[in-house]
C-alpha atoms as a PDB file:
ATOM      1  CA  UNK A   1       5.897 -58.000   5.173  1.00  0.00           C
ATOM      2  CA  UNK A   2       5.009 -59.847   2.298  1.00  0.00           C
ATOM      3  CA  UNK A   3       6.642 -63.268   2.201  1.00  0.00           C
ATOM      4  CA  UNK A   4       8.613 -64.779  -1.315  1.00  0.00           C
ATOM      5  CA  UNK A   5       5.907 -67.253  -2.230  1.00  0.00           C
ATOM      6  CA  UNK A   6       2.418 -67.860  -1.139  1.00  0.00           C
ATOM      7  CA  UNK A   7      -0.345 -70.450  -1.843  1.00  0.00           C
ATOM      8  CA  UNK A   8      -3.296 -68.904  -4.227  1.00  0.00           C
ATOM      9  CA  UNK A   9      -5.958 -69.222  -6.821  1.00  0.00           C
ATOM     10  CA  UNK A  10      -2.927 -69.408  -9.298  1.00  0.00           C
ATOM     11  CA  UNK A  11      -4.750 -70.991 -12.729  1.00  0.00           C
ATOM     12  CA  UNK A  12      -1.590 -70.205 -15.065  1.00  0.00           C
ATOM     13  CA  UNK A  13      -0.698 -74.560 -15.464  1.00  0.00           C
ATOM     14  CA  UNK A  14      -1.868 -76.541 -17.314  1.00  0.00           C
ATOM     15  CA  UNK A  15      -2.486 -78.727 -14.247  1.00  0.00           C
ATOM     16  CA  UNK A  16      -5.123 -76.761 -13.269  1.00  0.00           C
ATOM     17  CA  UNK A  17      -7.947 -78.176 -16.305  1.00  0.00           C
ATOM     18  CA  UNK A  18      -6.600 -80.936 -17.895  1.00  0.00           C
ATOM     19  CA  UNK A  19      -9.715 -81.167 -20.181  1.00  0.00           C
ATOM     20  CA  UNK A  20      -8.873 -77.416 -21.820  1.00  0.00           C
ATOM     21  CA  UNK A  21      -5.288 -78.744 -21.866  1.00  0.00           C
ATOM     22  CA  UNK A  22      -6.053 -81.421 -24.580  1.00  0.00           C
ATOM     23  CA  UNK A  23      -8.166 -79.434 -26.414  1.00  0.00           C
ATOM     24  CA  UNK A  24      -5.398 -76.956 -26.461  1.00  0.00           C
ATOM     25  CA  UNK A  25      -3.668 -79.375 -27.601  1.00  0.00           C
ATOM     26  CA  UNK A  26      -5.470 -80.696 -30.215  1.00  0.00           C
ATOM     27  CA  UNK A  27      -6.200 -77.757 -31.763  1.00  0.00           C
ATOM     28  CA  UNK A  28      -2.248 -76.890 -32.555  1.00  0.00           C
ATOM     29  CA  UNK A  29      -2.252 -79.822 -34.664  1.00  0.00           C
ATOM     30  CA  UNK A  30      -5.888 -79.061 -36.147  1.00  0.00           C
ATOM     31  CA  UNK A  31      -5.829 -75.235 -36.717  1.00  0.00           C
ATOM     32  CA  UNK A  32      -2.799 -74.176 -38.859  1.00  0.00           C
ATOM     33  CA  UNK A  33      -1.841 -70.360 -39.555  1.00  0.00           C
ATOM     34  CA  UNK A  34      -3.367 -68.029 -41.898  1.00  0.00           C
ATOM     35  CA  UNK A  35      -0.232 -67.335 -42.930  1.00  0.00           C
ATOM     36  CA  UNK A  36       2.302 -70.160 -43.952  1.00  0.00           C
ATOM     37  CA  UNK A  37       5.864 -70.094 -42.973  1.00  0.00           C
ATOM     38  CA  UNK A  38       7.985 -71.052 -39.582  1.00  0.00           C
ATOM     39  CA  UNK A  39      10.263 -69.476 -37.687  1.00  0.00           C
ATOM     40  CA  UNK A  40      13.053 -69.327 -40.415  1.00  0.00           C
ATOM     41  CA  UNK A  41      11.220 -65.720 -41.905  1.00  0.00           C
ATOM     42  CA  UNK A  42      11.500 -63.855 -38.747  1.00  0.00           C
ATOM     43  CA  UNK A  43      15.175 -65.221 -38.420  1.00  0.00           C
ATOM     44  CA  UNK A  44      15.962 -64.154 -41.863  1.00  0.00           C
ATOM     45  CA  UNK A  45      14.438 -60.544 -41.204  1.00  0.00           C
ATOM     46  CA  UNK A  46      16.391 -59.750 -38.008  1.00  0.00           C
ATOM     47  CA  UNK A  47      19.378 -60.983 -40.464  1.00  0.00           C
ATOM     48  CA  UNK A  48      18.247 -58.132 -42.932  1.00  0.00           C
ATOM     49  CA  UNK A  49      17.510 -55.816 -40.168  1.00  0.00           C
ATOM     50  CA  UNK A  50      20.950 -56.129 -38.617  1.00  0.00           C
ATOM     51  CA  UNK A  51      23.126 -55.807 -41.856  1.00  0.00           C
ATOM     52  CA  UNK A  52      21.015 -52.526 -42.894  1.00  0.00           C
ATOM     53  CA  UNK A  53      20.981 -50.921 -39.181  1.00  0.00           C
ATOM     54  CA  UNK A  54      23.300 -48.379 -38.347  1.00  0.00           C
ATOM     55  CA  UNK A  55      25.997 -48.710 -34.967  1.00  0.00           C
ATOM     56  CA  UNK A  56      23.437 -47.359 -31.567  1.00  0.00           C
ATOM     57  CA  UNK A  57      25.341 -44.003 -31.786  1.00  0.00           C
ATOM     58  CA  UNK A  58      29.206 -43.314 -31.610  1.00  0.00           C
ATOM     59  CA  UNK A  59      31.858 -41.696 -28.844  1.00  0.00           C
ATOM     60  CA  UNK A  60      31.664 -38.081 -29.583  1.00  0.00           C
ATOM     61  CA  UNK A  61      35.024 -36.405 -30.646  1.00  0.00           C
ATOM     62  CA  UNK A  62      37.242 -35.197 -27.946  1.00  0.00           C
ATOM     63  CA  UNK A  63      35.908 -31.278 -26.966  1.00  0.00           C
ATOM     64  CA  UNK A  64      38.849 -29.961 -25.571  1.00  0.00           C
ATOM     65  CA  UNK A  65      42.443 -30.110 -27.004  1.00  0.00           C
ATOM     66  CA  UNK A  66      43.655 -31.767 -24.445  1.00  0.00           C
ATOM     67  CA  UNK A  67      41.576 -34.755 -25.141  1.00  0.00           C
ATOM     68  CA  UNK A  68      42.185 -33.969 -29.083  1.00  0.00           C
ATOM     69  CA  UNK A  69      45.673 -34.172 -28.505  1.00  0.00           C
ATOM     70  CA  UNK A  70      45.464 -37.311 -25.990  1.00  0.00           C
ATOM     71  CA  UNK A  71      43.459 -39.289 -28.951  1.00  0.00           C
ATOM     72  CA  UNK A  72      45.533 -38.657 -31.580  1.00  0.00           C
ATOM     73  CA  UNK A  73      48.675 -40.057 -29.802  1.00  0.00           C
ATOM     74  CA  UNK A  74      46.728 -43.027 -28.861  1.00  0.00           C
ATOM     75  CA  UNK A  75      45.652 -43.552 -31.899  1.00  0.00           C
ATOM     76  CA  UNK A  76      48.873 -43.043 -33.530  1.00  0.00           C
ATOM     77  CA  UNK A  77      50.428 -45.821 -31.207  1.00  0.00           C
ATOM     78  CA  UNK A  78      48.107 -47.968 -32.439  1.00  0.00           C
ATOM     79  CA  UNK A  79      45.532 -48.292 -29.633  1.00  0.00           C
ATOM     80  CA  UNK A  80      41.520 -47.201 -29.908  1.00  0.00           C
ATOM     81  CA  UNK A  81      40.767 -44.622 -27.188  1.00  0.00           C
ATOM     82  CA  UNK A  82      37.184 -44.722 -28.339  1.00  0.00           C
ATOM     83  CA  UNK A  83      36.732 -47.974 -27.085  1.00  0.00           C
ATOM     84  CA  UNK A  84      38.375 -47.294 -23.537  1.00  0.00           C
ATOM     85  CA  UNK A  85      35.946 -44.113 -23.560  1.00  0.00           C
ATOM     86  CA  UNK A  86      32.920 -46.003 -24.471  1.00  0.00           C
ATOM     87  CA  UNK A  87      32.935 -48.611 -21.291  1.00  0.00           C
ATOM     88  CA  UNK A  88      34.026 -45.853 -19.478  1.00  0.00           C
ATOM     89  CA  UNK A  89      30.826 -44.037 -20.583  1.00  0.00           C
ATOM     90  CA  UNK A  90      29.498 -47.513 -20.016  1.00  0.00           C
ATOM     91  CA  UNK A  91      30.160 -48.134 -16.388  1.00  0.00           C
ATOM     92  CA  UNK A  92      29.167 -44.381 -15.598  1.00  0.00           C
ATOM     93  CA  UNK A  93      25.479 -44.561 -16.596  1.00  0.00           C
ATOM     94  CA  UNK A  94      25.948 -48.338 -15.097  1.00  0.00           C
ATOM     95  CA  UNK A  95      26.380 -46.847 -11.452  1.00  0.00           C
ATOM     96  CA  UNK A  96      24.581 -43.843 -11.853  1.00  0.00           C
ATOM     97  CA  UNK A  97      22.289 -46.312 -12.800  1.00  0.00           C
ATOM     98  CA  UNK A  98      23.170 -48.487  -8.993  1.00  0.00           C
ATOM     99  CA  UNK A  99      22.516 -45.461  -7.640  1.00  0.00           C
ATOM    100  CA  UNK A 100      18.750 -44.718  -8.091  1.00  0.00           C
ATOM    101  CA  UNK A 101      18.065 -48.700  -8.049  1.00  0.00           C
ATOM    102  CA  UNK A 102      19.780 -48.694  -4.771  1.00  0.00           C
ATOM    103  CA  UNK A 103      17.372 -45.433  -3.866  1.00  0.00           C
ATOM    104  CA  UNK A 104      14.559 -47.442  -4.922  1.00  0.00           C
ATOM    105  CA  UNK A 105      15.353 -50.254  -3.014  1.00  0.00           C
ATOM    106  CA  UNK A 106      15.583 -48.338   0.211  1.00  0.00           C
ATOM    107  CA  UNK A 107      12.306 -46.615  -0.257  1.00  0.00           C
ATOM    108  CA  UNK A 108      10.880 -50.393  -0.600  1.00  0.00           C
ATOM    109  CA  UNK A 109      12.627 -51.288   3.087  1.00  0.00           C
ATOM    110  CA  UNK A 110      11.512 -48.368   4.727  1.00  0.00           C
ATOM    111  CA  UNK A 111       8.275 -49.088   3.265  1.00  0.00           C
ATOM    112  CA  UNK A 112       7.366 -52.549   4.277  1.00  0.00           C
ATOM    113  CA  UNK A 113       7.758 -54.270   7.543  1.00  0.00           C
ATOM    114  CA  UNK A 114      11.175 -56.326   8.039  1.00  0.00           C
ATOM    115  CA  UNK A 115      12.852 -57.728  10.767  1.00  0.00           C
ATOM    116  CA  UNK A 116      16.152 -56.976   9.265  1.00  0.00           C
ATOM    117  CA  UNK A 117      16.860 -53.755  11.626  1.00  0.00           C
ATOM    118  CA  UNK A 118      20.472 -53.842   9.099  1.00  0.00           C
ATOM    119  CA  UNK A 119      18.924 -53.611   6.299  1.00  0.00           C
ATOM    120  CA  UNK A 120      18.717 -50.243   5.377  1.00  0.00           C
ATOM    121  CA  UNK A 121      21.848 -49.486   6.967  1.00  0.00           C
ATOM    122  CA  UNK A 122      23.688 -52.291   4.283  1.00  0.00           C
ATOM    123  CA  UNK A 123      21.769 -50.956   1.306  1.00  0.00           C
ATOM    124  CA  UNK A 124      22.587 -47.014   1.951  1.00  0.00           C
ATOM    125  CA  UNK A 125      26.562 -47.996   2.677  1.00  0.00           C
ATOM    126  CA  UNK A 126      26.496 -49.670  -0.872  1.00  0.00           C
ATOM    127  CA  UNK A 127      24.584 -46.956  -2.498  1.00  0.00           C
ATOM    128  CA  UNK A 128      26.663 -44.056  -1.154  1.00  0.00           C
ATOM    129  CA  UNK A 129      29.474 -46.243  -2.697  1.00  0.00           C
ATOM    130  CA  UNK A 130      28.169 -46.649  -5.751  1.00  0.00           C
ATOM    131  CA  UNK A 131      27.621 -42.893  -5.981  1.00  0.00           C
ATOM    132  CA  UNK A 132      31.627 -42.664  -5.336  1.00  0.00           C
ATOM    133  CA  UNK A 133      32.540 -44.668  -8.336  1.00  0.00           C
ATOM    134  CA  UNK A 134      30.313 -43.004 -10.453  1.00  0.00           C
ATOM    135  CA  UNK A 135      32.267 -39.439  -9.413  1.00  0.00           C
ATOM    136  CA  UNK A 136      35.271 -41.490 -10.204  1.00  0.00           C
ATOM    137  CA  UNK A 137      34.458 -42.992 -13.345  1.00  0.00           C
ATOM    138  CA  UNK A 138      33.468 -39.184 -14.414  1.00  0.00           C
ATOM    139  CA  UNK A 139      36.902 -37.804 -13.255  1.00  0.00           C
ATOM    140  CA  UNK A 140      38.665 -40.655 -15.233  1.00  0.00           C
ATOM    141  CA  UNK A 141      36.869 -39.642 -18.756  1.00  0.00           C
ATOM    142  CA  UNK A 142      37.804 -36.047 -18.026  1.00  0.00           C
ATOM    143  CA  UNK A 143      41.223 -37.351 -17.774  1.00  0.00           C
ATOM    144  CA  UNK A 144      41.096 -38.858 -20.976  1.00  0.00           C
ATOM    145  CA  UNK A 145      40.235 -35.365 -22.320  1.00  0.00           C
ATOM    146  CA  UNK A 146      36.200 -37.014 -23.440  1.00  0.00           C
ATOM    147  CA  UNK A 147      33.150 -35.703 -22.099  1.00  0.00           C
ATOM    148  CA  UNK A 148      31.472 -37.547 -19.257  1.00  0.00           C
ATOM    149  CA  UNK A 149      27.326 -35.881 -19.822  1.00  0.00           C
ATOM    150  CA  UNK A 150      27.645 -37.734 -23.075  1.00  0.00           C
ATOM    151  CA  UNK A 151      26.080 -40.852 -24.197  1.00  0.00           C
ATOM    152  CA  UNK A 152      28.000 -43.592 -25.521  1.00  0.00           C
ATOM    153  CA  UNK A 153      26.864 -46.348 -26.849  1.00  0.00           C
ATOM    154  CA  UNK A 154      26.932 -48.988 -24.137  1.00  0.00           C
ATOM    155  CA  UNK A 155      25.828 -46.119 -21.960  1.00  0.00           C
ATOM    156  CA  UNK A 156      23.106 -46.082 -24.209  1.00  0.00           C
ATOM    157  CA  UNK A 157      22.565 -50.093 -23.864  1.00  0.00           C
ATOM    158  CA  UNK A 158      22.750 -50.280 -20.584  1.00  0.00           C
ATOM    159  CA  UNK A 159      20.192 -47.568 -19.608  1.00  0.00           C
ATOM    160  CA  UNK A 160      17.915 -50.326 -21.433  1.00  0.00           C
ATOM    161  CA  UNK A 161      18.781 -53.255 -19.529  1.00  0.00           C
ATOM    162  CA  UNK A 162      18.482 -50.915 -16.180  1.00  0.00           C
ATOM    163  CA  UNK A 163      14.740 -50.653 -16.733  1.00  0.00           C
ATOM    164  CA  UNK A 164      13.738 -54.485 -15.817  1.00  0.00           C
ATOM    165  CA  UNK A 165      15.575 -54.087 -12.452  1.00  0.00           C
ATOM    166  CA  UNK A 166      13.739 -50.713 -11.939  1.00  0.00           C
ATOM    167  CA  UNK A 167      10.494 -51.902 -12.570  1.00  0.00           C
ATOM    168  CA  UNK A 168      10.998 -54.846 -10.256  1.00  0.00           C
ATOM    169  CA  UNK A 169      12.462 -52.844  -7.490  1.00  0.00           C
ATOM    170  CA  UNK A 170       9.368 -49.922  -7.860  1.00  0.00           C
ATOM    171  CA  UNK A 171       6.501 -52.445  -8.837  1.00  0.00           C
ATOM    172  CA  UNK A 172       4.773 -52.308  -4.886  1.00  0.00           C
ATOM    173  CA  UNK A 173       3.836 -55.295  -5.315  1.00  0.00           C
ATOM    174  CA  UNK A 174       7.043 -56.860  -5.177  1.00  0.00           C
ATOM    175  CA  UNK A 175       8.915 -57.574  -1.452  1.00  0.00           C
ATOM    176  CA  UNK A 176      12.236 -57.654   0.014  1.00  0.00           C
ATOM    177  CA  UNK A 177      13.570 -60.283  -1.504  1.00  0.00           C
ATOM    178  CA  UNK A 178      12.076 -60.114  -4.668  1.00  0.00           C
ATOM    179  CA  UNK A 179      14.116 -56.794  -4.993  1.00  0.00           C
ATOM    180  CA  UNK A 180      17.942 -58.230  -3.461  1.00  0.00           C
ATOM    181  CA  UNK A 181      17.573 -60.710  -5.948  1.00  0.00           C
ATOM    182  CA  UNK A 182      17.172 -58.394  -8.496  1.00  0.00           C
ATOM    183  CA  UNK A 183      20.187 -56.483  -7.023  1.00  0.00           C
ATOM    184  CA  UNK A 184      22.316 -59.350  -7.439  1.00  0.00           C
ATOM    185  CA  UNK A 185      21.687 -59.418 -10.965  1.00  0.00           C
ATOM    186  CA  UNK A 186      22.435 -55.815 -10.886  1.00  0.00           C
ATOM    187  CA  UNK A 187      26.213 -56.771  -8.435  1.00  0.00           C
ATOM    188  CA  UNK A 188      26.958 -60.076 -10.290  1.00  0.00           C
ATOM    189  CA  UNK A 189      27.704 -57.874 -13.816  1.00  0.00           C
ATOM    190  CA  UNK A 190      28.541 -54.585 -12.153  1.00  0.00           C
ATOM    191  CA  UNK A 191      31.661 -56.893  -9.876  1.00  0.00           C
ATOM    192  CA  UNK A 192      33.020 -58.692 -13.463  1.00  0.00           C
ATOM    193  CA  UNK A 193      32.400 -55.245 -15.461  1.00  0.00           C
ATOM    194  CA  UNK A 194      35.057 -53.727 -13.384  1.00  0.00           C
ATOM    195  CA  UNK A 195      37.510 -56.432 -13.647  1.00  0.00           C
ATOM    196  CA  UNK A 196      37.360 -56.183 -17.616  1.00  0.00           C
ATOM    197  CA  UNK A 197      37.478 -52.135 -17.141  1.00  0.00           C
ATOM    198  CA  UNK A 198      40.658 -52.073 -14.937  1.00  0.00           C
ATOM    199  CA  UNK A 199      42.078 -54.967 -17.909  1.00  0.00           C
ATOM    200  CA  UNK A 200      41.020 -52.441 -20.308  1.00  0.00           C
ATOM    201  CA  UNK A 201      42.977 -48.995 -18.830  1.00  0.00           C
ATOM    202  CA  UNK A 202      45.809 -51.307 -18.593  1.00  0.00           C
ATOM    203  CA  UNK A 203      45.735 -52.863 -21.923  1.00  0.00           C
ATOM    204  CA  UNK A 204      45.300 -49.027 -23.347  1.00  0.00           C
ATOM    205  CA  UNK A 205      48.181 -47.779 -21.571  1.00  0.00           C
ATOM    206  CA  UNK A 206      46.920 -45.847 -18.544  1.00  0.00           C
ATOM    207  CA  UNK A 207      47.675 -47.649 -15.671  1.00  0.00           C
ATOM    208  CA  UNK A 208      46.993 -44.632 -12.993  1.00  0.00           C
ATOM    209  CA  UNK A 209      43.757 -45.000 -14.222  1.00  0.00           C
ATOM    210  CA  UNK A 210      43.568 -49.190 -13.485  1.00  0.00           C
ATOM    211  CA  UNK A 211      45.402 -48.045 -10.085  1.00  0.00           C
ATOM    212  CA  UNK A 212      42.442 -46.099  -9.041  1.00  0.00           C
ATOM    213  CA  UNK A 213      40.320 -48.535  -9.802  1.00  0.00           C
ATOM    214  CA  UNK A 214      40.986 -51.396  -7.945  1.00  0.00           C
ATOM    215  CA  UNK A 215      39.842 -50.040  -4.327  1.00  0.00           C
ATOM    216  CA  UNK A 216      35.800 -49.854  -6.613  1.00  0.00           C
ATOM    217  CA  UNK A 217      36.624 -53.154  -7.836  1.00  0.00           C
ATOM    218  CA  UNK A 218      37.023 -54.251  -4.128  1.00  0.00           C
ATOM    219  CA  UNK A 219      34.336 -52.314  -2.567  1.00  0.00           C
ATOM    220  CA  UNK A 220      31.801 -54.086  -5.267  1.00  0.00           C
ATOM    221  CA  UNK A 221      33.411 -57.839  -4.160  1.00  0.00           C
ATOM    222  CA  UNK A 222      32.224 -56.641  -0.666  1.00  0.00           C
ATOM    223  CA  UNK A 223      28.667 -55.285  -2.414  1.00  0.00           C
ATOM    224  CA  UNK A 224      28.481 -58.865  -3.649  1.00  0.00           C
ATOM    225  CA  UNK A 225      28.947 -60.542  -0.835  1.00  0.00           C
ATOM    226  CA  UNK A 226      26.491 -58.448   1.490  1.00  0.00           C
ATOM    227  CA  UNK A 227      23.585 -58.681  -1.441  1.00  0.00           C
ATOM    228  CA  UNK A 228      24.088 -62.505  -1.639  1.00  0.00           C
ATOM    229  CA  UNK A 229      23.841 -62.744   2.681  1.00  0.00           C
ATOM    230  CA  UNK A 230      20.875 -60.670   2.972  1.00  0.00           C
ATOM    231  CA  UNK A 231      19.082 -62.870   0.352  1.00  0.00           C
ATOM    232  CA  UNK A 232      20.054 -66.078   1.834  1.00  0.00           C
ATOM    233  CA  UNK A 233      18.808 -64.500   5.415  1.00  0.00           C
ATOM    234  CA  UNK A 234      15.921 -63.444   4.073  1.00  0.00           C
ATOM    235  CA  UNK A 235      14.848 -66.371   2.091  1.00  0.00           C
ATOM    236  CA  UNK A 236      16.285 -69.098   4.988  1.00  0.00           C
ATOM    237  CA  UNK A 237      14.381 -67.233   7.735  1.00  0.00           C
ATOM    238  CA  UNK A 238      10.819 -67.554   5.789  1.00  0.00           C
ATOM    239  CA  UNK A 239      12.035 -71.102   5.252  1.00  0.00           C
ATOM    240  CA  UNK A 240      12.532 -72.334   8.801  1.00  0.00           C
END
């Protein structure tokens, strides 16, 4: 198995030719742009950019009347069901999401040599899991009367932040450790996400939903925990 960090022909710093270094140098302050201007054009652009963009899509309207009906009394007590319904949508493509990282990340333990005999054990308990709150999240939207197959937009955003995880966890060049650690990025926001969405059902009045979800919001304190041990093992025992 391929250990964290390893000694190499690494010539990235600037350590590495000094000489090059201060003509690099040198030639900042001798060669100027073709173009004049500093970093206050691109700045004012993204300002343009953003006050002409439209919203990254919207929560559909309610499809059934149940959910019609359900919305319109929410709204009419002065609360925003779209917004409930959105981080809903949110933390359902978030662990469907967990779910094929955590696939990924098994694939990488079977493949490569580890002394961890737990190992794969921990990571499919946590993805089977995982796979539970998604079915929950789903059976809370349908509760709500929405859709769950539709895209909201933080679904939407987080399908893009999902992608540097997956490419870290499926690049075969990267090891064990390499990947928990970009697990516990993935458990550090997925444990305080469902604190703020069980704040959220309350705050919106539907506290059998907030009920339900406090046994995922304990499971993924537990998910933390094991992800942030089997990084320290891993990294401590190469250490030693």
């Amino acid at each position: 198995m391929a250990t964290s960090a390893k000694l190499g022909h690494n010539v990235t710093g600037v350590q590495m030719s000094p000489k090059d270094t201060k003509s690099l140098l040198e030639a900042v302050n001798e060669i100027h742009p073709d173009v004049p201007g500093d970093s206050k054009g691109m700045m004012l652009e993204r300002t343009n950019r953003a006050e002409e963009a439209e919203r990254i899509g919207s929560v559909p309207v309610p499809g059934s009347a149940k959910g019609m009906l359900k919305s319109t009394f929410d709204m009419a007590l002065g609360k925003s069901p779209e917004l409930l319904v959105d981080k809903l949508g949110e933390r359902l493509a978030f662990e469907r999401s967990g779910v094929r990282l955590y696939d990924a990340m098994i694939a990488k333990a079977k493949a490569l040599e580890t002394a961890e005999s737990d190992l794969v054990q921990v990571l499919q308990h946590i993805r089977d899991e995982e796979f539970e709150h998604m079915n929950m999240v789903a059976d809370a939207i349908e509760t709500l009367g929405a859709d769950p197959t539709a895209q909201t937009p933080c679904a939407d955003i987080v399908g893009v932040k999902s992608m540097g995880v997956m490419q870290v966890l499926t690049d075969p060049r990267t090891n064990i450790s390499q990947g928990i650690n970009a697990l516990l990025t993935l458990e550090l926001e997925d444990n305080a996400a469902w604190e703020l969405l069980i704040e959220l059902a309350d705050a919106g009045g539907h506290p059998h939903i907030a009920k339900g979800f406090h046994k995922a919001k304990e499971q993924e304190d537990d998910h933390l925990i094991k992800i942030k041990t089997l990084l320290r093992r891993d990294l401590i025992s190469q250490i030693k």
